[in-house]
PDB file of N, CA and C in Angstrom:
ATOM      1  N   UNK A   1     -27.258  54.542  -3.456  1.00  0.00           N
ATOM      2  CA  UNK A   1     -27.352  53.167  -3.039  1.00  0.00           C
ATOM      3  C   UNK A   1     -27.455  53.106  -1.534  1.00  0.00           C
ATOM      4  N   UNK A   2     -28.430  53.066  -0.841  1.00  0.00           N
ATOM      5  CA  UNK A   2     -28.881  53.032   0.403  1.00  0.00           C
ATOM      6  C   UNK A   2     -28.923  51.508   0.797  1.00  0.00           C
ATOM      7  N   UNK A   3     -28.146  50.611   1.041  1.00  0.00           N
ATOM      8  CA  UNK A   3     -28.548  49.528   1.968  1.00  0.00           C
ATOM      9  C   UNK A   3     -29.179  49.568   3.370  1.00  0.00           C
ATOM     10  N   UNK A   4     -30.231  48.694   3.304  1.00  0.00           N
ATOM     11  CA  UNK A   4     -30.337  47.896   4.751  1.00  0.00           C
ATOM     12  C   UNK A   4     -29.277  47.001   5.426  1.00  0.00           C
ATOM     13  N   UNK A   5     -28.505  47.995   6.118  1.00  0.00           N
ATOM     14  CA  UNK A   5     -27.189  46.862   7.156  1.00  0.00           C
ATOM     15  C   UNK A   5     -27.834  46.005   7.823  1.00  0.00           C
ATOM     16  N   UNK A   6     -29.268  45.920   8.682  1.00  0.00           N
ATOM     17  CA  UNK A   6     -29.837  44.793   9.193  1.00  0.00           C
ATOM     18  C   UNK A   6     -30.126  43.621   8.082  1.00  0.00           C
ATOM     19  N   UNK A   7     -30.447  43.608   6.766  1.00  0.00           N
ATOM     20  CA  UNK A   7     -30.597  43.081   5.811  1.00  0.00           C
ATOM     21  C   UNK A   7     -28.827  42.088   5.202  1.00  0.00           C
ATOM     22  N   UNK A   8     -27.916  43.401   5.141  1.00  0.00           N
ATOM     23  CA  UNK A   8     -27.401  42.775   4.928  1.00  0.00           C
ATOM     24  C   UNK A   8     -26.500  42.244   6.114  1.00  0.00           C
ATOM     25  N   UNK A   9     -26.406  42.122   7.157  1.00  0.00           N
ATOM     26  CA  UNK A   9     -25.713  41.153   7.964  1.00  0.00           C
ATOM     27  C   UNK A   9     -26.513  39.767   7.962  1.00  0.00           C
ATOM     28  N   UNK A  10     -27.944  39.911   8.167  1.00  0.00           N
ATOM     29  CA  UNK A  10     -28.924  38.649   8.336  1.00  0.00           C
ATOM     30  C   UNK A  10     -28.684  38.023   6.952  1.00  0.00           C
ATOM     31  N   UNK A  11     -28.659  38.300   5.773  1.00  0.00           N
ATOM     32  CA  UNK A  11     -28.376  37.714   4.640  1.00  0.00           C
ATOM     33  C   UNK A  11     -26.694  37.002   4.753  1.00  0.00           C
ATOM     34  N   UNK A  12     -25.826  37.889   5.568  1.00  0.00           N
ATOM     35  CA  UNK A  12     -24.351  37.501   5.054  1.00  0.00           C
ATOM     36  C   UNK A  12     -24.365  35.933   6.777  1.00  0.00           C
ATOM     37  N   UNK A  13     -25.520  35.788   7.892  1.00  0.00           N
ATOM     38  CA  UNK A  13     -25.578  35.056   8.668  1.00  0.00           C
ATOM     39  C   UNK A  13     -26.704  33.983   8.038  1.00  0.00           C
ATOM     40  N   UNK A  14     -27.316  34.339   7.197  1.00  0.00           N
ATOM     41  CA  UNK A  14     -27.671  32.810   6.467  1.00  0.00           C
ATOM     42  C   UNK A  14     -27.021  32.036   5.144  1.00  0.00           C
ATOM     43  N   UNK A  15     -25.993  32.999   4.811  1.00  0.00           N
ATOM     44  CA  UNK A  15     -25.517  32.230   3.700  1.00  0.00           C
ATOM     45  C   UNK A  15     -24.349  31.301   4.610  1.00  0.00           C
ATOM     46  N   UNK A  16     -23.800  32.081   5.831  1.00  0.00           N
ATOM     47  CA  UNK A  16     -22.767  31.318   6.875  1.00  0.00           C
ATOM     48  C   UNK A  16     -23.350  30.346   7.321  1.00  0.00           C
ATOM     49  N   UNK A  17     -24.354  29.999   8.129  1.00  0.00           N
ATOM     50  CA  UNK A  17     -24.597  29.210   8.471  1.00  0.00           C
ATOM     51  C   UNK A  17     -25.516  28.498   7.811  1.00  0.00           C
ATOM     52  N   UNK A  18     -26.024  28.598   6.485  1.00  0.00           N
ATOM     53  CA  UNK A  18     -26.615  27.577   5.273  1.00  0.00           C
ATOM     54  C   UNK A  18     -25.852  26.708   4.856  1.00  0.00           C
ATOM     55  N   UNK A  19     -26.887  26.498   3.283  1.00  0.00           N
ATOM     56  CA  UNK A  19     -25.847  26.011   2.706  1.00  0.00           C
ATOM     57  C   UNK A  19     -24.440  26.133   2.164  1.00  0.00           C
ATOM     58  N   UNK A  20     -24.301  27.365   1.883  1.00  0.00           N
ATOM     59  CA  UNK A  20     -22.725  28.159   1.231  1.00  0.00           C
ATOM     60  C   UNK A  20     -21.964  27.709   2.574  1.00  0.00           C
ATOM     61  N   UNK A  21     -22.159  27.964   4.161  1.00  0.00           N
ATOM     62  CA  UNK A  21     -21.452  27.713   4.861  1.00  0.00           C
ATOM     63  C   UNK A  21     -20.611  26.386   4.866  1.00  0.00           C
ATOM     64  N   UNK A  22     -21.870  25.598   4.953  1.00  0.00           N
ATOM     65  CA  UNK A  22     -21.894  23.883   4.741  1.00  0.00           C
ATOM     66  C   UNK A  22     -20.757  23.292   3.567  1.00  0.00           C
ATOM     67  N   UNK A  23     -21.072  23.707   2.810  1.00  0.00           N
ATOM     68  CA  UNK A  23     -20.152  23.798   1.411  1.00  0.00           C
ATOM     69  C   UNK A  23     -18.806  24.448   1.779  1.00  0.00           C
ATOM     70  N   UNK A  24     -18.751  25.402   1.988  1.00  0.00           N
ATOM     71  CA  UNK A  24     -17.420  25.898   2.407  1.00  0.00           C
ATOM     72  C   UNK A  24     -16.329  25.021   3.591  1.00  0.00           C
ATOM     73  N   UNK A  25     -17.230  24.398   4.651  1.00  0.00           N
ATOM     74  CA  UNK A  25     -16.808  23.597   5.653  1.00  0.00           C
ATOM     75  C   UNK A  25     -16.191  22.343   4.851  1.00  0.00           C
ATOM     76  N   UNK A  26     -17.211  21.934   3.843  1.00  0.00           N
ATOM     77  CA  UNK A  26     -16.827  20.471   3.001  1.00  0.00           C
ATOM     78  C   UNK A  26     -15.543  20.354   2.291  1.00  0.00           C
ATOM     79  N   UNK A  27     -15.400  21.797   2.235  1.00  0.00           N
ATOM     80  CA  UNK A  27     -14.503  22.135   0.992  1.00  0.00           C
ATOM     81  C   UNK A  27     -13.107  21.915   1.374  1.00  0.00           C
ATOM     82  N   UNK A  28     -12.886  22.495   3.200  1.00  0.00           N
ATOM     83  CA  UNK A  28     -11.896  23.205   3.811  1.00  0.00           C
ATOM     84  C   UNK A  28     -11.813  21.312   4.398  1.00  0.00           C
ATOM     85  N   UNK A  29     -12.500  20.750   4.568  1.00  0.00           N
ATOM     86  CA  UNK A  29     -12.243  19.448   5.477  1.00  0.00           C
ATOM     87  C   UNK A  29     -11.517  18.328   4.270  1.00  0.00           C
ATOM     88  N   UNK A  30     -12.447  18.145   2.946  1.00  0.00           N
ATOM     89  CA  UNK A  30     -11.562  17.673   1.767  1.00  0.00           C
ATOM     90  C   UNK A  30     -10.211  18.337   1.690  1.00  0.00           C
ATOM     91  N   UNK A  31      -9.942  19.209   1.697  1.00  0.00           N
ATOM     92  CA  UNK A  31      -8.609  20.165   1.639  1.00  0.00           C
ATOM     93  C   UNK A  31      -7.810  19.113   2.350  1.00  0.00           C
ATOM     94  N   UNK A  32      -7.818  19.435   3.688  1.00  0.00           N
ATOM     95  CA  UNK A  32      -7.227  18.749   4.812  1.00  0.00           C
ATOM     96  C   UNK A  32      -7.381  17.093   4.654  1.00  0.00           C
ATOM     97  N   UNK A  33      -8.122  16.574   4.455  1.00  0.00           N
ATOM     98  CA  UNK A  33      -7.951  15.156   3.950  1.00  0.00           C
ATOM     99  C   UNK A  33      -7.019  14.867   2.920  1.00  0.00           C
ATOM    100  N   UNK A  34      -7.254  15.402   1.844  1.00  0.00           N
ATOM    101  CA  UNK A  34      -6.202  15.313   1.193  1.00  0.00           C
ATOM    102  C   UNK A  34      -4.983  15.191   1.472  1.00  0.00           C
ATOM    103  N   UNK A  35      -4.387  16.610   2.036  1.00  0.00           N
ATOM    104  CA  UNK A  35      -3.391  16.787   2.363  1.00  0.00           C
ATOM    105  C   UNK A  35      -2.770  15.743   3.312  1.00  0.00           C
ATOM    106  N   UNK A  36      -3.131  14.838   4.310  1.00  0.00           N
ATOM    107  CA  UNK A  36      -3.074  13.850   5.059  1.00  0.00           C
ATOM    108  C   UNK A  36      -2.490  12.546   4.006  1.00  0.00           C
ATOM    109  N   UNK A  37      -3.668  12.395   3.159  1.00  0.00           N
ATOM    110  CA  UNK A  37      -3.436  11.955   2.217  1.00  0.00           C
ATOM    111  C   UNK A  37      -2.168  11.604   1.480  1.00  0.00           C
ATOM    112  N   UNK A  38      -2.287  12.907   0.966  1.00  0.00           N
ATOM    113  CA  UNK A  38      -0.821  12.884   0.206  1.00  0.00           C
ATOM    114  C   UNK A  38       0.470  13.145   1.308  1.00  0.00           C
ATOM    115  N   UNK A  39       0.500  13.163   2.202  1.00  0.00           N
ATOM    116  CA  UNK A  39       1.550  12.673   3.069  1.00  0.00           C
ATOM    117  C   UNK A  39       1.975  11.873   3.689  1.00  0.00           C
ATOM    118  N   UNK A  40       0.487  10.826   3.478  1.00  0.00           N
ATOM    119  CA  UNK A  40       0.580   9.134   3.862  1.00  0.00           C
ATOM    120  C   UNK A  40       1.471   8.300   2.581  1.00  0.00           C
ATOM    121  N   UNK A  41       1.106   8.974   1.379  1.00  0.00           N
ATOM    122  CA  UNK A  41       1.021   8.563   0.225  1.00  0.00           C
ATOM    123  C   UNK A  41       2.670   8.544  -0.235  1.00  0.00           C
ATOM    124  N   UNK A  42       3.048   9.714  -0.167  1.00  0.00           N
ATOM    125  CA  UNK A  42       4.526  10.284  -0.239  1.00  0.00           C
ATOM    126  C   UNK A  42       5.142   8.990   0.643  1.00  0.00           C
ATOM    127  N   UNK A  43       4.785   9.067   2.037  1.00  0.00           N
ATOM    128  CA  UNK A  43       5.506   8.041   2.988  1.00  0.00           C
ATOM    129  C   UNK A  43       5.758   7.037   2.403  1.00  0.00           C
ATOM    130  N   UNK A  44       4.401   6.334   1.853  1.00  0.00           N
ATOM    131  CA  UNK A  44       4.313   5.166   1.749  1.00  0.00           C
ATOM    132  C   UNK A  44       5.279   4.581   0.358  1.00  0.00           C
ATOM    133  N   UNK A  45       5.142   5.564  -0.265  1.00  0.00           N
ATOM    134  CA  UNK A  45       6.271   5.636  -1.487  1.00  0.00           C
ATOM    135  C   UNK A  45       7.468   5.575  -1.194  1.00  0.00           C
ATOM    136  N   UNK A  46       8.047   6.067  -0.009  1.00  0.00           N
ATOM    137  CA  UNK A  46       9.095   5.817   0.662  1.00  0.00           C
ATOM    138  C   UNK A  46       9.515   4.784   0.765  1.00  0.00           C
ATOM    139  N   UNK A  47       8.853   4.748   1.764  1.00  0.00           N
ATOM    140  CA  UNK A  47       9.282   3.187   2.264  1.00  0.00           C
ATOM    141  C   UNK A  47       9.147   2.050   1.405  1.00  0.00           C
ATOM    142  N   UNK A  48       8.613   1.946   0.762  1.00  0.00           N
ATOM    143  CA  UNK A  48       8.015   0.999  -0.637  1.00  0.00           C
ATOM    144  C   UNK A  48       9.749   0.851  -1.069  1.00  0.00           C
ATOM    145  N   UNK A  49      10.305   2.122  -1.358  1.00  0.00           N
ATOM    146  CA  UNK A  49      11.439   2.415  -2.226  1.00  0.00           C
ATOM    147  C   UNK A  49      12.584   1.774  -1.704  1.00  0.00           C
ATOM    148  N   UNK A  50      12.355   1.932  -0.443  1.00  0.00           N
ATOM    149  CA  UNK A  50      13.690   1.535   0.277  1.00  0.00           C
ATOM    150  C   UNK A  50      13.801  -0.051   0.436  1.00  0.00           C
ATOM    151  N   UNK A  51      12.244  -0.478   0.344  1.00  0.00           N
ATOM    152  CA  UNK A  51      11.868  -2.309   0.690  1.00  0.00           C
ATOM    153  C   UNK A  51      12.143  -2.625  -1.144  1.00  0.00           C
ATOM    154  N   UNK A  52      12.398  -2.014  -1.744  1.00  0.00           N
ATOM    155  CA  UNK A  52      12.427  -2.488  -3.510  1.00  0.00           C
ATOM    156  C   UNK A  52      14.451  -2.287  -3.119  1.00  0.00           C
ATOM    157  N   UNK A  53      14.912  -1.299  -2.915  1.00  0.00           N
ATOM    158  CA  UNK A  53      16.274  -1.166  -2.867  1.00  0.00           C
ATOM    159  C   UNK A  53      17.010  -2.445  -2.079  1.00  0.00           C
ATOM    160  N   UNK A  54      16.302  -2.747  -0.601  1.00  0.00           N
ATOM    161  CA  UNK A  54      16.837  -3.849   0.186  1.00  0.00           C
ATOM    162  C   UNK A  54      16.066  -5.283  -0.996  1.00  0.00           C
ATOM    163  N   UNK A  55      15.349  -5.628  -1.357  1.00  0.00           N
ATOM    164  CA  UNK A  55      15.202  -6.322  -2.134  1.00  0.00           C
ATOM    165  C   UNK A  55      15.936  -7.136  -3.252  1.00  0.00           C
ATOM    166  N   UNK A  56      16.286  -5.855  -4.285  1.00  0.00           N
ATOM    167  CA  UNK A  56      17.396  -6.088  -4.525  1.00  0.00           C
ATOM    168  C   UNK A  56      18.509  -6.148  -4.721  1.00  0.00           C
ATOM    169  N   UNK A  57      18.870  -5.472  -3.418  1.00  0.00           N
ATOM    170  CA  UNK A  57      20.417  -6.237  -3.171  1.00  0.00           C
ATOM    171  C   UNK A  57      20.475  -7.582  -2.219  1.00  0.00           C
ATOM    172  N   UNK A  58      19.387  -8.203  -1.825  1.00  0.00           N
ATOM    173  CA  UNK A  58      19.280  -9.163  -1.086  1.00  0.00           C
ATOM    174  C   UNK A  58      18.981 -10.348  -2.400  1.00  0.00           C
ATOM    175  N   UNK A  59      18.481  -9.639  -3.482  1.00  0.00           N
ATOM    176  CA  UNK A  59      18.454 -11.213  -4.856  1.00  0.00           C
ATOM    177  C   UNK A  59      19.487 -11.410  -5.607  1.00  0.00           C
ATOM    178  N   UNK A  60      20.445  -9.587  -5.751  1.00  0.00           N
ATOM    179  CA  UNK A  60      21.299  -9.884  -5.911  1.00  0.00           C
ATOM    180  C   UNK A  60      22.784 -10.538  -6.067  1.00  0.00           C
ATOM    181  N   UNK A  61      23.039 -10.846  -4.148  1.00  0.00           N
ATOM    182  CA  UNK A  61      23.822 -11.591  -3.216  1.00  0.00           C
ATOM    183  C   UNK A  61      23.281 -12.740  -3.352  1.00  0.00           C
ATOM    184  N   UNK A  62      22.081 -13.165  -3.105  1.00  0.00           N
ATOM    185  CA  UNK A  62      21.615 -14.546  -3.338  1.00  0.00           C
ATOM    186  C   UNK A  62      22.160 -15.188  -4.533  1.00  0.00           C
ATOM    187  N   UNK A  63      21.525 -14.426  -5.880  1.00  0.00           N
ATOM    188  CA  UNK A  63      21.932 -14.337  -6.913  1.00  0.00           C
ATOM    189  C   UNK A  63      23.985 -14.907  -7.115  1.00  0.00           C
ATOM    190  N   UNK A  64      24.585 -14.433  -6.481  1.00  0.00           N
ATOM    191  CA  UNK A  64      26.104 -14.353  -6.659  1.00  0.00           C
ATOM    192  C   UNK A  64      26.734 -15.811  -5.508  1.00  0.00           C
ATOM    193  N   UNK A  65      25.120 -16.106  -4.883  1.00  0.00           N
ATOM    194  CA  UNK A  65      25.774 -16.889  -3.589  1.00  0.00           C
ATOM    195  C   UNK A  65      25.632 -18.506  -4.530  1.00  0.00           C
ATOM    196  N   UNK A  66      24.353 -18.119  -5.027  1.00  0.00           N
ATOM    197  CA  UNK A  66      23.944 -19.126  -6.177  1.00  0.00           C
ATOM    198  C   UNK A  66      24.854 -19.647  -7.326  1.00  0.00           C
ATOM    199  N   UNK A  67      25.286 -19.011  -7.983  1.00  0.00           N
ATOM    200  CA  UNK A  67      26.545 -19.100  -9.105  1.00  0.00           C
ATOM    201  C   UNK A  67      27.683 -19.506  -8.321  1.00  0.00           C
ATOM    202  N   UNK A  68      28.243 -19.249  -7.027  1.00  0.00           N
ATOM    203  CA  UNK A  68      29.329 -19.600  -6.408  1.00  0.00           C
ATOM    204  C   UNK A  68      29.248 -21.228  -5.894  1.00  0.00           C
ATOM    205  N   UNK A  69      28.156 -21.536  -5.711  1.00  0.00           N
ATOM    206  CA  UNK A  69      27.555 -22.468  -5.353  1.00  0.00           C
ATOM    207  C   UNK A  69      27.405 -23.777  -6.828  1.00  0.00           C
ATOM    208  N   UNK A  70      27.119 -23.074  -7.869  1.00  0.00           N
ATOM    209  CA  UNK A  70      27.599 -23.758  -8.831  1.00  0.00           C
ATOM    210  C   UNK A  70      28.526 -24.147  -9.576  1.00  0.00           C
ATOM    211  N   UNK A  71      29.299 -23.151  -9.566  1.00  0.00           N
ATOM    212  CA  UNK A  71      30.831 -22.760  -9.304  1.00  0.00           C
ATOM    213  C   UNK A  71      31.452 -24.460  -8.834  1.00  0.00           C
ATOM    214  N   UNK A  72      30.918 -23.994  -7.572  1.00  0.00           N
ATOM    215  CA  UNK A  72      31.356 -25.375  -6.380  1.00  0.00           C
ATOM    216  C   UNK A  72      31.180 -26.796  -6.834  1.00  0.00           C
ATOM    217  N   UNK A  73      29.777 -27.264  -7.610  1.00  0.00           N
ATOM    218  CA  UNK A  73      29.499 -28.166  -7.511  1.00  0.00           C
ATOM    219  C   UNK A  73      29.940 -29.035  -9.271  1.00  0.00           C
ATOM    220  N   UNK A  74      30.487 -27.976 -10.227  1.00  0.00           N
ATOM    221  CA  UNK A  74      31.028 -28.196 -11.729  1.00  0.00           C
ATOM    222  C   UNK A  74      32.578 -28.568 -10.770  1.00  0.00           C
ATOM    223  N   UNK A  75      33.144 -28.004 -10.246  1.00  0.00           N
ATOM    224  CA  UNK A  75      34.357 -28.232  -9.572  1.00  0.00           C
ATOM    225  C   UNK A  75      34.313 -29.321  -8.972  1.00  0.00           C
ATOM    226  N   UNK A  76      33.380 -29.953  -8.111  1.00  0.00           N
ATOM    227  CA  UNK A  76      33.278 -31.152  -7.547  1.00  0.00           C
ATOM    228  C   UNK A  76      33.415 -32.063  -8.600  1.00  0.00           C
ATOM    229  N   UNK A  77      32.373 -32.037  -9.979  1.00  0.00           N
ATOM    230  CA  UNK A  77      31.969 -32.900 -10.944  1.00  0.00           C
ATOM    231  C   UNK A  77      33.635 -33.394 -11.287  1.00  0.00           C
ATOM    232  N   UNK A  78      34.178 -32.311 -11.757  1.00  0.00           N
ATOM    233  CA  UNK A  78      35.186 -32.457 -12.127  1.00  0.00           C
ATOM    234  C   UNK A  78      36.185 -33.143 -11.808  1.00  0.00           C
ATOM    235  N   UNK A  79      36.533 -33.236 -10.320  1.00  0.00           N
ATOM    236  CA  UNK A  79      37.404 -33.672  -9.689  1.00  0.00           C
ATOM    237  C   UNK A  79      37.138 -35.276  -9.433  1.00  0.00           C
ATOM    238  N   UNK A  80      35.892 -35.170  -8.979  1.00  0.00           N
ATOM    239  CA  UNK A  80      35.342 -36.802  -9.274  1.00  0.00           C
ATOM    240  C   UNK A  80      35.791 -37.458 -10.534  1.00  0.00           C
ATOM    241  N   UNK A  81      35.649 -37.195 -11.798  1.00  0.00           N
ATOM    242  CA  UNK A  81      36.016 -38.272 -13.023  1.00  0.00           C
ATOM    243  C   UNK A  81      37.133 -38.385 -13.210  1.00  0.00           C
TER     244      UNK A  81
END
């Protein structure tokens, strides 16, 4: 098996800088998008989590401020008749 090394470097410098290169670049840049991606994504899940947690304990309290409040106003009824 005798290769041409001028053959094969010029073959292994057009598949690099062709299309296979091109493709390979696309491949490695989607990679990296992604990955951006899914670390925006993760974040954003985060924080989402923590604005659902303050949520509700803020409808909750409302929730308890509300009933106290009715509480208040059956007690008023009452005292009136």
């Amino acid at each position: 098996m005798n290769y041409n090394i001028g053959m094969d470097i010029s073959s292994l410098l057009n598949a690099v800088t062709g299309q296979f290169g091109a493709l390979c670049l696309a491949c490695v840049v989607l990679w990296n998008l992604m990955q951006s991606q899914k670390q925006y994504m993760e974040r954003l899940y985060k924080d989402n989590k923590e604005d659902r947690e303050l949520y509700r304990t803020t409808l909750t309290n409302l929730s308890q401020k509300i009933d106290k409040i009715g509480e208040d106003i059956a007690e008023i009824k009452r005292e009136l008749r």
